[in-house]
Protein backbone atom coordinates (compact mmCIF):
# COMPACT_ATOMS: atom_id res chain seq x y z
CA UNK A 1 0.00 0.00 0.00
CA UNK A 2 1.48 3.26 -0.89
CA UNK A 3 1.85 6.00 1.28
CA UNK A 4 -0.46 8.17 -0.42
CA UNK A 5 -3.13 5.53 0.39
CA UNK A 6 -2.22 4.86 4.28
CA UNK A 7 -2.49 8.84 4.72
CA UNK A 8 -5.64 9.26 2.98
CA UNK A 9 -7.06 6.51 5.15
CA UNK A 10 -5.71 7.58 8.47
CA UNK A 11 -7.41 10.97 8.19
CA UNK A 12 -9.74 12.58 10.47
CA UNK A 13 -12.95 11.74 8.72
CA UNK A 14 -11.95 8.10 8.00
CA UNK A 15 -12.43 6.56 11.55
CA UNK A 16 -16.11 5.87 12.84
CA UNK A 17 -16.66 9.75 14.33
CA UNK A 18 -15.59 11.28 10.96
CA UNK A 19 -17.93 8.47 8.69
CA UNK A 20 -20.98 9.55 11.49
CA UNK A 21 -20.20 13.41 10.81
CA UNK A 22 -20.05 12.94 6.64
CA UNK A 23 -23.12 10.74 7.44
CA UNK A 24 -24.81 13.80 9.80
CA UNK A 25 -23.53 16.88 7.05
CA UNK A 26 -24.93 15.04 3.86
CA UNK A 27 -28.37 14.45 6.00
CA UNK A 28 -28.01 18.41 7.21
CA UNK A 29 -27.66 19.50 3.26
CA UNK A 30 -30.33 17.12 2.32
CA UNK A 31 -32.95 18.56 4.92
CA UNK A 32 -32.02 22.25 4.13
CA UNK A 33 -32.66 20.82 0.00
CA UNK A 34 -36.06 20.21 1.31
CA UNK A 35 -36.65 23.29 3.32
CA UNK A 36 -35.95 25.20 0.29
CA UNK A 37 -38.04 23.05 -1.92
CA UNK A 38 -41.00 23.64 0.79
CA UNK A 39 -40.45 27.37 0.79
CA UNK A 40 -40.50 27.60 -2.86
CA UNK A 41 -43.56 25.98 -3.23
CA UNK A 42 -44.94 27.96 -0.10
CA UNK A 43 -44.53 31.05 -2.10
CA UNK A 44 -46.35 30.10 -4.91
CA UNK A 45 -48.66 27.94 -3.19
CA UNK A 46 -51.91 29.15 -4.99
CA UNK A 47 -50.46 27.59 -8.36
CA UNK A 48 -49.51 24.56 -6.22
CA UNK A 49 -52.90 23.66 -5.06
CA UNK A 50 -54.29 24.40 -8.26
CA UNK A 51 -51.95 21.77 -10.08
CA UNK A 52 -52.62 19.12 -7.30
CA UNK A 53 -56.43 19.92 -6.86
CA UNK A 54 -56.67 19.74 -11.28
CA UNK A 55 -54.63 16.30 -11.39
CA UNK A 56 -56.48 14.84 -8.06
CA UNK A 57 -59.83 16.11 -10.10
CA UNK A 58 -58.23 14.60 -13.43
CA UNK A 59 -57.35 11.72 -11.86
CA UNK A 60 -60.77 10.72 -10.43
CA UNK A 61 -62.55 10.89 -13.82
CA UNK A 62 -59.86 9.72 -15.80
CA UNK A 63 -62.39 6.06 -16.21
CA UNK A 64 -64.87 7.84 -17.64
CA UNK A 65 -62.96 9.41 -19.75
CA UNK A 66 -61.28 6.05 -20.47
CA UNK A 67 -65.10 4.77 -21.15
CA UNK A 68 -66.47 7.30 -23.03
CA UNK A 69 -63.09 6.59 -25.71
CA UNK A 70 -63.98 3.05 -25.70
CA UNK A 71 -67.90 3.47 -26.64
CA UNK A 72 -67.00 5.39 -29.82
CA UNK A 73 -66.69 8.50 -28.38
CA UNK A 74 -63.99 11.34 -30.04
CA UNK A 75 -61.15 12.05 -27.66
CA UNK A 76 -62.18 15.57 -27.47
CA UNK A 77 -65.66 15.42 -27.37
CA UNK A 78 -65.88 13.12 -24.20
CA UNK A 79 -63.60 15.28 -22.51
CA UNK A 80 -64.92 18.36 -23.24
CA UNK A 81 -68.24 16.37 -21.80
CA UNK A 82 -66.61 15.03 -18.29
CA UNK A 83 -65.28 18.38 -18.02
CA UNK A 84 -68.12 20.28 -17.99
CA UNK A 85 -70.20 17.49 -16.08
CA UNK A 86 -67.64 17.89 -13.52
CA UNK A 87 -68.18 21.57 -13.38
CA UNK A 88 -71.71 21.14 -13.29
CA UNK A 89 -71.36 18.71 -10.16
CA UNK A 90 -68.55 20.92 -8.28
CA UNK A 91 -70.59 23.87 -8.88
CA UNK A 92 -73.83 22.28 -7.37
CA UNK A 93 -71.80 21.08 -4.10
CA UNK A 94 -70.61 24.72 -3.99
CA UNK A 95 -74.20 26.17 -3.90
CA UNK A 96 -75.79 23.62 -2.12
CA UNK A 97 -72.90 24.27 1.11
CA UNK A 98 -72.96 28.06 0.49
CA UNK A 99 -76.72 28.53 0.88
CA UNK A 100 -76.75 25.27 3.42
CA UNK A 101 -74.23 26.87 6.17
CA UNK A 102 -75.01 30.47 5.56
CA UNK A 103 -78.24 30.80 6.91
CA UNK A 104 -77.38 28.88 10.20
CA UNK A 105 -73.96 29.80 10.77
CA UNK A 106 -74.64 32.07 13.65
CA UNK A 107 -77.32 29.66 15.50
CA UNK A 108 -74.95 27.29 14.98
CA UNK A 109 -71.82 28.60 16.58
CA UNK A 110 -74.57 30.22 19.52
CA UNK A 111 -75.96 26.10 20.05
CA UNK A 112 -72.39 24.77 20.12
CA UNK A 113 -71.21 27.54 22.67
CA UNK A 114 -74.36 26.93 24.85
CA UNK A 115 -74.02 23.16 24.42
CA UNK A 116 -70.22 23.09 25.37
CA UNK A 117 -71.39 25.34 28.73
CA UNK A 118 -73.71 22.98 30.16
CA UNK A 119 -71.36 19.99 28.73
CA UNK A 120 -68.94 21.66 31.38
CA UNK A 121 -71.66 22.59 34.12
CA UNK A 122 -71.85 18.50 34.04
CA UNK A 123 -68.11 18.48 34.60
CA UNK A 124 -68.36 21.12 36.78
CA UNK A 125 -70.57 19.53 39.28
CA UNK A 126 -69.62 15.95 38.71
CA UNK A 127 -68.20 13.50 41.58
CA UNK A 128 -65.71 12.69 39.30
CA UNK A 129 -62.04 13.61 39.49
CA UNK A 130 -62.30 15.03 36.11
CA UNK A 131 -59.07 17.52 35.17
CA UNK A 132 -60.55 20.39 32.79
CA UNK A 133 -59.19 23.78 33.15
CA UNK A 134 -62.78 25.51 32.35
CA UNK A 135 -60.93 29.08 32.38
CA UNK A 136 -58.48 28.55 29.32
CA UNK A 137 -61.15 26.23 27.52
CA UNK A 138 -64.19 29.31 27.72
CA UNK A 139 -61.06 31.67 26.87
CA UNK A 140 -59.97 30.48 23.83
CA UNK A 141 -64.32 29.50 22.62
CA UNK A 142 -64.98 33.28 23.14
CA UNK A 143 -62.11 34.37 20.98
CA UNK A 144 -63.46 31.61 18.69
CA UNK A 145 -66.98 32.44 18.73
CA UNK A 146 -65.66 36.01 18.86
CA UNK A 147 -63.57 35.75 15.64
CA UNK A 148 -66.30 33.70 13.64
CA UNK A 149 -68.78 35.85 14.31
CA UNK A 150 -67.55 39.52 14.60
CA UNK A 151 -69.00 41.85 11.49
CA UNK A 152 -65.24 42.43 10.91
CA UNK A 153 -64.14 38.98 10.37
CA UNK A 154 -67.39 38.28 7.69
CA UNK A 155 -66.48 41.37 6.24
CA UNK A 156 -63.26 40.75 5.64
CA UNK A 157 -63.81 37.18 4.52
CA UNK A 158 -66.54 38.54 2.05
CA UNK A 159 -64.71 41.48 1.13
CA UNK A 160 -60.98 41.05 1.45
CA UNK A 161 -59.93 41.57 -1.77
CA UNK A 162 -56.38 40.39 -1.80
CA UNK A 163 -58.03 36.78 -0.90
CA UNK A 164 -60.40 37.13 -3.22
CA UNK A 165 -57.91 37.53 -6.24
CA UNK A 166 -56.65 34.94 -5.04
CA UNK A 167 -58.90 32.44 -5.01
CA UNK A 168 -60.06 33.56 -8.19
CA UNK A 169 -57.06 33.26 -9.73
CA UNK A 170 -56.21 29.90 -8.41
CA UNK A 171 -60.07 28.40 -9.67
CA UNK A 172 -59.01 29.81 -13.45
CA UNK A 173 -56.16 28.09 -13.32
CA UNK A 174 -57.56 25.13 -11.55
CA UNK A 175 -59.78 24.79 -14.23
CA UNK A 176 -57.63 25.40 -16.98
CA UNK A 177 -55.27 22.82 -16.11
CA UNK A 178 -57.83 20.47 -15.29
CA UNK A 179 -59.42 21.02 -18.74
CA UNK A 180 -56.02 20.41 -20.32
CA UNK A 181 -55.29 17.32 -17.84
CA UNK A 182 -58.47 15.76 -18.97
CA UNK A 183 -58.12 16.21 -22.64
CA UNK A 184 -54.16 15.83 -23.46
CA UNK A 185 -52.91 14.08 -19.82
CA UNK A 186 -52.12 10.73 -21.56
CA UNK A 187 -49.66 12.81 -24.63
CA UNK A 188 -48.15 15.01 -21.93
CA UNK A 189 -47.46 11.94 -19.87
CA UNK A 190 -46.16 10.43 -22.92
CA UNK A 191 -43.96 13.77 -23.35
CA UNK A 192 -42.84 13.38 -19.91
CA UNK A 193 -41.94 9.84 -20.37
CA UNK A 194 -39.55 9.99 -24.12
CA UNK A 195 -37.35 11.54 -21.96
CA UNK A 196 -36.34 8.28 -19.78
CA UNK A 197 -35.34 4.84 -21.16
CA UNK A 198 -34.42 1.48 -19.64
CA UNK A 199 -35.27 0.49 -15.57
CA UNK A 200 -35.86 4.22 -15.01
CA UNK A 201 -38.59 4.19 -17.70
CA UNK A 202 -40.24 1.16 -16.22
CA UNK A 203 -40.27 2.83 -12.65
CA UNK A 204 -40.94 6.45 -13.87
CA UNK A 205 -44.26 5.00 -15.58
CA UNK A 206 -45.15 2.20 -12.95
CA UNK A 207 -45.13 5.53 -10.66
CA UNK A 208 -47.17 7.86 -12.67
CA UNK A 209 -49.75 5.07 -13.41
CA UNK A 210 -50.26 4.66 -9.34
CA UNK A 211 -50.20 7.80 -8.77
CA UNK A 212 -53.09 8.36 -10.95
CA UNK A 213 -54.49 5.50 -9.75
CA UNK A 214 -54.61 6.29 -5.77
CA UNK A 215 -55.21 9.89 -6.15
CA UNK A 216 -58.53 8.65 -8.20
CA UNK A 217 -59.37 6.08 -6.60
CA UNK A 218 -59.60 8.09 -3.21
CA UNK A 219 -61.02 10.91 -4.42
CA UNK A 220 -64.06 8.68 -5.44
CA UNK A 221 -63.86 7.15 -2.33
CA UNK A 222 -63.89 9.78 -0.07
CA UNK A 223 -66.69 11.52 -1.91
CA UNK A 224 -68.88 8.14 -1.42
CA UNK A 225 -68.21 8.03 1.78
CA UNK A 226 -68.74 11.82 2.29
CA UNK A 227 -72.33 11.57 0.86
CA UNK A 228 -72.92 8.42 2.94
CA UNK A 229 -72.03 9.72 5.77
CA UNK A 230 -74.36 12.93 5.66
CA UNK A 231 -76.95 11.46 4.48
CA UNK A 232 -76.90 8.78 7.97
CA UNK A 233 -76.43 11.37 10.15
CA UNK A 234 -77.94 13.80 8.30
CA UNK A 235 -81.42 11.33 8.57
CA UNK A 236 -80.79 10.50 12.36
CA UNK A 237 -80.42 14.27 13.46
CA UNK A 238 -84.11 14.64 11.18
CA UNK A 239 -85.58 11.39 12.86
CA UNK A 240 -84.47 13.03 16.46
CA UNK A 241 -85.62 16.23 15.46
CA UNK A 242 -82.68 17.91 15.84
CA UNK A 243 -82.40 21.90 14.59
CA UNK A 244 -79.86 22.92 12.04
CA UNK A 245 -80.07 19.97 10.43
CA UNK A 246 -79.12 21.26 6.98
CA UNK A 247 -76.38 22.88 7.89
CA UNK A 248 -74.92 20.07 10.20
CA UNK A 249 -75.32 17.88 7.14
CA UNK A 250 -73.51 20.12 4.93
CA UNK A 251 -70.38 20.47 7.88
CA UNK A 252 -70.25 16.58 8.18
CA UNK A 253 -69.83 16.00 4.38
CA UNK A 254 -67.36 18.59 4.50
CA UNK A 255 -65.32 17.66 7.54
CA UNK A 256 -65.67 14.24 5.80
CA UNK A 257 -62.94 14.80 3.02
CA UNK A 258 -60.98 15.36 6.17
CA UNK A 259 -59.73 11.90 7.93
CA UNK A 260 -60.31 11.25 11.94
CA UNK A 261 -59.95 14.24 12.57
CA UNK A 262 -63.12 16.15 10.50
CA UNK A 263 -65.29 13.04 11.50
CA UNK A 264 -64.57 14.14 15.50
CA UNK A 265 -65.24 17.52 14.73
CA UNK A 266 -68.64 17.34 12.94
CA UNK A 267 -69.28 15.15 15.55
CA UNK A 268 -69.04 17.05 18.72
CA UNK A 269 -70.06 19.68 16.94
CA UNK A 270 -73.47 17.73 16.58
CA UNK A 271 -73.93 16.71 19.81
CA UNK A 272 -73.49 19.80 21.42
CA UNK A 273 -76.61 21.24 19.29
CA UNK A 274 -78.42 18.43 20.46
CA UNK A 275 -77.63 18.37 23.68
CA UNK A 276 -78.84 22.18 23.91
CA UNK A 277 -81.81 21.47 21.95
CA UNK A 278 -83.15 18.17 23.19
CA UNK A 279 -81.32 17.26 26.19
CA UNK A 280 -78.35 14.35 26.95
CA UNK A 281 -80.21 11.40 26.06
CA UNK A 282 -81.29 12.59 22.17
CA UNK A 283 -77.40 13.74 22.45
CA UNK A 284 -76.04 10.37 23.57
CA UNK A 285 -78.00 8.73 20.54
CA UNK A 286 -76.31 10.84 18.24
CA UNK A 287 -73.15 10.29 19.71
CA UNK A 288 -74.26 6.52 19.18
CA UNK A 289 -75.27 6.95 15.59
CA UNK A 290 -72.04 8.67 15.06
CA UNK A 291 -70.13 5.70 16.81
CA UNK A 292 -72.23 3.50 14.66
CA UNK A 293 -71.74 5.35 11.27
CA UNK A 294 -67.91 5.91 11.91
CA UNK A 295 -67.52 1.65 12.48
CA UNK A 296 -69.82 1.23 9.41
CA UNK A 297 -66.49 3.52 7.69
CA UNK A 298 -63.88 1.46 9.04
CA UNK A 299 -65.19 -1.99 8.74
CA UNK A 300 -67.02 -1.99 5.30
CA UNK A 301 -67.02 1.29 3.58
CA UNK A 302 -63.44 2.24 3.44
CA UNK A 303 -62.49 -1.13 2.46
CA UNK A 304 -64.79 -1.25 -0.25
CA UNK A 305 -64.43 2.35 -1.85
CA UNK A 306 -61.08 2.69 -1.30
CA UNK A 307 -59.64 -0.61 -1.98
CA UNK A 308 -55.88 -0.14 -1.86
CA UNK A 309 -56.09 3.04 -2.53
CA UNK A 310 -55.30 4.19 0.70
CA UNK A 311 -53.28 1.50 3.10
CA UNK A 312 -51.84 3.63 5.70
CA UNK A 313 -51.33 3.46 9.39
CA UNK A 314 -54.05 5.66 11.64
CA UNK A 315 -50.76 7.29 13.11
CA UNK A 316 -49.24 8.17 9.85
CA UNK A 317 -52.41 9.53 9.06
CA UNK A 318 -52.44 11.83 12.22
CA UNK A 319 -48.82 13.18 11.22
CA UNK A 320 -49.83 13.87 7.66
CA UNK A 321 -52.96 15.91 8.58
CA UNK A 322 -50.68 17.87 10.96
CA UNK A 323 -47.85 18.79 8.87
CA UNK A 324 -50.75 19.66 5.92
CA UNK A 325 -52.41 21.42 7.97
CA UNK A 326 -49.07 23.73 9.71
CA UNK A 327 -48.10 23.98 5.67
CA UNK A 328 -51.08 24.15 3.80
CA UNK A 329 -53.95 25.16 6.54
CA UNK A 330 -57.24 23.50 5.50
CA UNK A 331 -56.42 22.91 1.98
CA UNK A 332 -53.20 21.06 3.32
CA UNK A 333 -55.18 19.06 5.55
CA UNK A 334 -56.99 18.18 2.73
CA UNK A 335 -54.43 17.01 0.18
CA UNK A 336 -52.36 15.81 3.13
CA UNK A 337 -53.52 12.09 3.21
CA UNK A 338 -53.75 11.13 -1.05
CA UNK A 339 -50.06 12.92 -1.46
CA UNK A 340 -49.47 11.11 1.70
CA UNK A 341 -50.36 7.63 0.15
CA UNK A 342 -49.43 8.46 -3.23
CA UNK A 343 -45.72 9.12 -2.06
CA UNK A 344 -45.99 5.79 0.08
CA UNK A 345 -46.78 4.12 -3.30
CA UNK A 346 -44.25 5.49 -5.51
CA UNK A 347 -41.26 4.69 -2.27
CA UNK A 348 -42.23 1.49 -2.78
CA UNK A 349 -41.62 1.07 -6.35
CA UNK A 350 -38.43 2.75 -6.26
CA UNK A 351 -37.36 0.49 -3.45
CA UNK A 352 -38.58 -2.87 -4.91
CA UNK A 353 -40.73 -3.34 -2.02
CA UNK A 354 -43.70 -3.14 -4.18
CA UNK A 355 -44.62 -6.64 -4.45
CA UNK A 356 -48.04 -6.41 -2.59
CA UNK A 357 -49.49 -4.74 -5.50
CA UNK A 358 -49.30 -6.48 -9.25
CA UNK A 359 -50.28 -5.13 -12.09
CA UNK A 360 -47.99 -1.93 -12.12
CA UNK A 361 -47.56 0.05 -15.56
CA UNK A 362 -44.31 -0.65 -18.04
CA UNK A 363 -44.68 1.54 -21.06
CA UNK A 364 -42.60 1.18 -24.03
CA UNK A 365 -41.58 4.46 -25.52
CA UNK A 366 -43.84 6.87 -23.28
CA UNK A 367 -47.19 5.53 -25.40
CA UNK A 368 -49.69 4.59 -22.26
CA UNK A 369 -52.82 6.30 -22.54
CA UNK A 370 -53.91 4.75 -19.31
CA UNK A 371 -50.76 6.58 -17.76
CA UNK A 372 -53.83 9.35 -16.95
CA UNK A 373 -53.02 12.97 -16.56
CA UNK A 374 -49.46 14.24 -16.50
CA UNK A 375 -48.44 13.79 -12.74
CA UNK A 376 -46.47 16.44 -11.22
């Protein structure tokens, strides 16, 4: 061994130390790689969720797209039809929870308030050794109730014009790109694809055909189980006689789209009107057709509807809806479970631990028309 050799491996980063530092840097330069990466995005987040809400959107309708092409239809003309069907059906939901929540927004918020008081009078004068700090809890509902329902706040959030552009901008765009997604996603997937050859190829397509397939295949889920959901509840708060029921319905198929979390929301939110309104034991059945309705999601529903769609842990879902929601607020928590599973998906065909799940996509010279819309 030459000298040049011994001294280059007797230096200070050669022993175990120096190999754990090199280790610690390269994982330091990574991490601030992704910080930057989160901050870009963060700064143009408006054109972010508009490419990931237009290929989640694509993605769900992508069969009947697929369909309509194998019936006879032109290429064009059945997208140009799913399109504006799913306009049609986006812009219904968007009226019917506008004009469902508006109305009763304020008797809403005034029944949970005056539920969650006499919730806590229970407490309150309970035996029990029960450890609720009543203070901080009424504290932070009155700045709640105070922030929700001050002529400020619904001026600014009907007025504010810098949000407004905003969201306007990011539905044109939304739509545009989920016009072009629907009619031309298979070509610029193709596009995408010439560019790669070989193993890469095989993984790059494998991972744009699953990604396309889980974001679809919960979005159609979710929405299933969304409406089912409502309509349950929505029929046991009308059986109990329940007020607000309209506008409870709407919030649970809303908080719906939302994992655990919206379902325990909605919930509470529910038995607190009825527990101001008809007393504890019409609010313990709800909370019972709730428990019922949530086990009728997890046993049968979600495994039906969703399929493989979704596989992930109820902790990993927990972690995802946080870090959506500190990065994205509600939209994040929104989007935070499908990108969560669809990245789950494509780790495992890069790793080769994909082996639960046959049937993944090999396309020779970027030509798949099943590839769907052009991931991102």
């Amino acid at each position: 061994m030459s000298a040049d050799a011994k001294t280059s491996g007797s230096g200070p980063w050669s022993d175990r130390l120096g190999r754990a530092a090199t280790r610690g840097l390269q994982f330091l330069i990574l991490a601030a790689v992704a910080a930057l990466v989160v901050y870009a995005l963060l700064a143009v987040k408006v054109v972010v969720l508009a490419l990931l809400i237009a290929l989640i959107l694509a993605s769900a309708v992508r069969p009947v797209v697929s369909w309509l092409e194998r019936h006879g239809w032109p290429g064009w003309a059945s997208a140009i039809l799913v399109f504006l069907a799913l306009i049609v059906v986006l812009g219904g939901i968007t009226t019917g929870v506008v004009f469902g929540i508006r109305n009763g927004w304020s008797d809403l918020i005034s029944a949970a308030s005056s539920g969650w008081q006499q919730l806590q009078d229970f407490v309150h004068d309970s035996p029990l050794p029960i450890p609720v700090d009543a203070d901080t809890v009424n504290a932070a509902l009155s700045q709640l109730q105070g922030a929700l329902t001050s002529p400020s706040a619904e001026q600014s959030a009907l007025t504010g014009i810098s949000v407004a552009s905003e969201v306007l901008a990011g539905t044109l765009l939304m739509l545009v790109t989920l016009f072009f997604f629907i009619m031309d996603g298979p070509r610029l997937w193709a596009f995408v694809l010439s560019w790669f050859h070989g193993d890469v190829l095989e993984r790059i397509a494998a991972s744009g055909e699953r990604t396309v397939r889980t974001l679809g295949g919960y979005t159609r889920g979710i929405a299933l189980i969304a409406t089912v959901d409502s309509l349950l509840i929505g029929l046991g708060l009308w059986i109990l006689q329940v007020p607000l029921v309209i506008p409870l319905t709407v919030i649970i198929f809303i908080t719906a789209f939302i994992p655990i979390v919206g379902a325990l929301a909605a919930g509470a939110l529910a038995a607190l009107v009825a527990l101001v309104a008809n007393g504890p034991i019409t609010a313990l059945i709800v909370v019972a057709i709730l428990i019922i309705v949530h086990h009728l999601d997890g046993y049968f529903l979600h495994p039906l509807v969703m399929g493989k769609a979704v596989h992930l842990h109820g902790l990993v879902i927990l972690l995802a809806l946080s870090a959506g929601t500190f990065l994205g607020g509600v939209a994040g928590a929104v989007l935070a479970v499908p990108l969560t599973a669809v990245a789950w998906s494509v780790i495992k065909i890069w790793t080769g631990r994909d082996h639960d799940e046959p049937g993944t996509a090999v396309v020779e010279n970027g030509t798949d028309d099943e590839a769907g819309p052009a991931p991102a």
